[in-house]
Structures are given as structure tokens and as C-alpha cells.
Protein backbone atom coordinates (compact mmCIF):
# COMPACT_ATOMS: atom_id res chain seq x y z
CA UNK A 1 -52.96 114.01 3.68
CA UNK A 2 -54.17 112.26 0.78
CA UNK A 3 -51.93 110.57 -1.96
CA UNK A 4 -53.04 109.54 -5.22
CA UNK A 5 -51.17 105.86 -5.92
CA UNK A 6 -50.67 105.46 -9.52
CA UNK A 7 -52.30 102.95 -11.12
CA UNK A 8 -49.37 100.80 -12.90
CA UNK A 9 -50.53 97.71 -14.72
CA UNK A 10 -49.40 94.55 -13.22
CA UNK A 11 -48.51 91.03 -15.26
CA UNK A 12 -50.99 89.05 -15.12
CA UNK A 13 -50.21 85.15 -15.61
CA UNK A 14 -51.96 83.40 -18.04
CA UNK A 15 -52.93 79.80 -17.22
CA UNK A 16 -53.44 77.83 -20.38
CA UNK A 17 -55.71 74.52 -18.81
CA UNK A 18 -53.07 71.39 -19.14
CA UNK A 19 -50.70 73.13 -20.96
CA UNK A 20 -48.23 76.36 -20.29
CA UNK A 21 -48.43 79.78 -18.54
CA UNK A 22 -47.34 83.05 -19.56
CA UNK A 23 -47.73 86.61 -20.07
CA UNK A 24 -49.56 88.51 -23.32
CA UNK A 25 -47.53 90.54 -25.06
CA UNK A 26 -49.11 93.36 -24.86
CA UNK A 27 -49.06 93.26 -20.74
CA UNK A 28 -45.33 92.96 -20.86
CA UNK A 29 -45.59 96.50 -23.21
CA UNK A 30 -47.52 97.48 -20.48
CA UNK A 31 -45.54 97.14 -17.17
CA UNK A 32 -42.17 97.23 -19.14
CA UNK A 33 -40.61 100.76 -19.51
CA UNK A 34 -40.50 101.87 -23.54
CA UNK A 35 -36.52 100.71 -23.37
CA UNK A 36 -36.21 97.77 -21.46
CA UNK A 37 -39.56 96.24 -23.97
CA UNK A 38 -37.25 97.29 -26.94
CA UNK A 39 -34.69 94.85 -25.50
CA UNK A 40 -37.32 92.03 -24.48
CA UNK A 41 -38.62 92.20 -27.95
CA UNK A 42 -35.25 92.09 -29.87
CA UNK A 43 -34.19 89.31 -27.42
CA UNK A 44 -37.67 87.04 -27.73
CA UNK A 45 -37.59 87.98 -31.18
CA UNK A 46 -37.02 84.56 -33.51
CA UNK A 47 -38.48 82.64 -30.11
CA UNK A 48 -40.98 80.30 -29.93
CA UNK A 49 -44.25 81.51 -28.19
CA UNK A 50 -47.39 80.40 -27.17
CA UNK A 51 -50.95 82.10 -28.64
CA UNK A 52 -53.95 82.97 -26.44
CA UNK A 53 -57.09 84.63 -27.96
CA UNK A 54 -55.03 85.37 -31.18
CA UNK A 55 -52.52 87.20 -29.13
CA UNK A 56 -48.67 86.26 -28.44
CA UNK A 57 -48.00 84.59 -24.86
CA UNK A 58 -44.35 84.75 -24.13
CA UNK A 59 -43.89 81.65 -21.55
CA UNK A 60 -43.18 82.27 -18.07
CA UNK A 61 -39.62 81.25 -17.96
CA UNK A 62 -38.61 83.08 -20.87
CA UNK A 63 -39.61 86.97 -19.56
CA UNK A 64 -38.26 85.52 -16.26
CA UNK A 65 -34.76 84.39 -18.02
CA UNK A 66 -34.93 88.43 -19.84
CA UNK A 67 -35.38 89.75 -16.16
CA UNK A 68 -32.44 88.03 -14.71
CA UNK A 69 -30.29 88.91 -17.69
CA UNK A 70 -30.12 85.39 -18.83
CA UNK A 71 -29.39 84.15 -22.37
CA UNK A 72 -31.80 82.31 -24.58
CA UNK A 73 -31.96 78.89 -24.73
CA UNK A 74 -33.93 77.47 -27.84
């Protein structure tokens, strides 16, 4: 029998050279269900970010903090 996996998008970490690492935005909109990215923007929101190729990059620990229900620190 044949099953068709689903193709869910992953995160994918980006690795600024000599600086930080984190994940775009629009990746976290991506692998995030629609409610639980309503709460990780309303709880980055007012955070400091990173930008790669013009686009937000939320840094590592911070989505990591979100995921274990963690408050924010700056």
C-alpha cells in the first residue's frame, strides 16, 4: 500500500557568518499552526530581531523560549 506523506515545511536555521542564527519569519508562519503564530507574533512583538535578505530573523533562543512557554527577557 502506498501512502502519500505530506509535505510540511520544516524550520530551517539561518546561520548569519560571525554573528547570530535564527529562523525567517515567514518559516515560523509556515510550520506554526494559524493560532499558535498569532501567539508567537503578539509575544515577539516589541522584540528585538535580526534582518536577513530584508526579511525578519527571530533569534534562535527566542522561538525556542515561545516553544517552552517561557517569558521574554529583553
Amino acid at each position: 500500500m502506498n501512502k502519500k506523506r505530506l509535505n510540511k515545511p520544516k524550520l530551517k536555521l539561518i546561520k548569519v557568518k560571525n554573528a547570530y542564527s535564527g529562523y525567517l519569519i515567514s518559516n515560523i508562519k509556515e510550520v506554526l499552526e494559524p493560532e499558535k503564530f498569532a501567539e508567537f507574533s503578539s509575544w515577539i512583538s516589541g522584540q528585538t530581531v535580526g534582518v536577513y535578505k530584508g526579511e525578519p530573523l527571530v533569534y534562535e533562543y527566542d522561538l525556542v523560549r515561545f516553544l517552552k512557554g517561557l517569558p521574554i527577557l529583553d
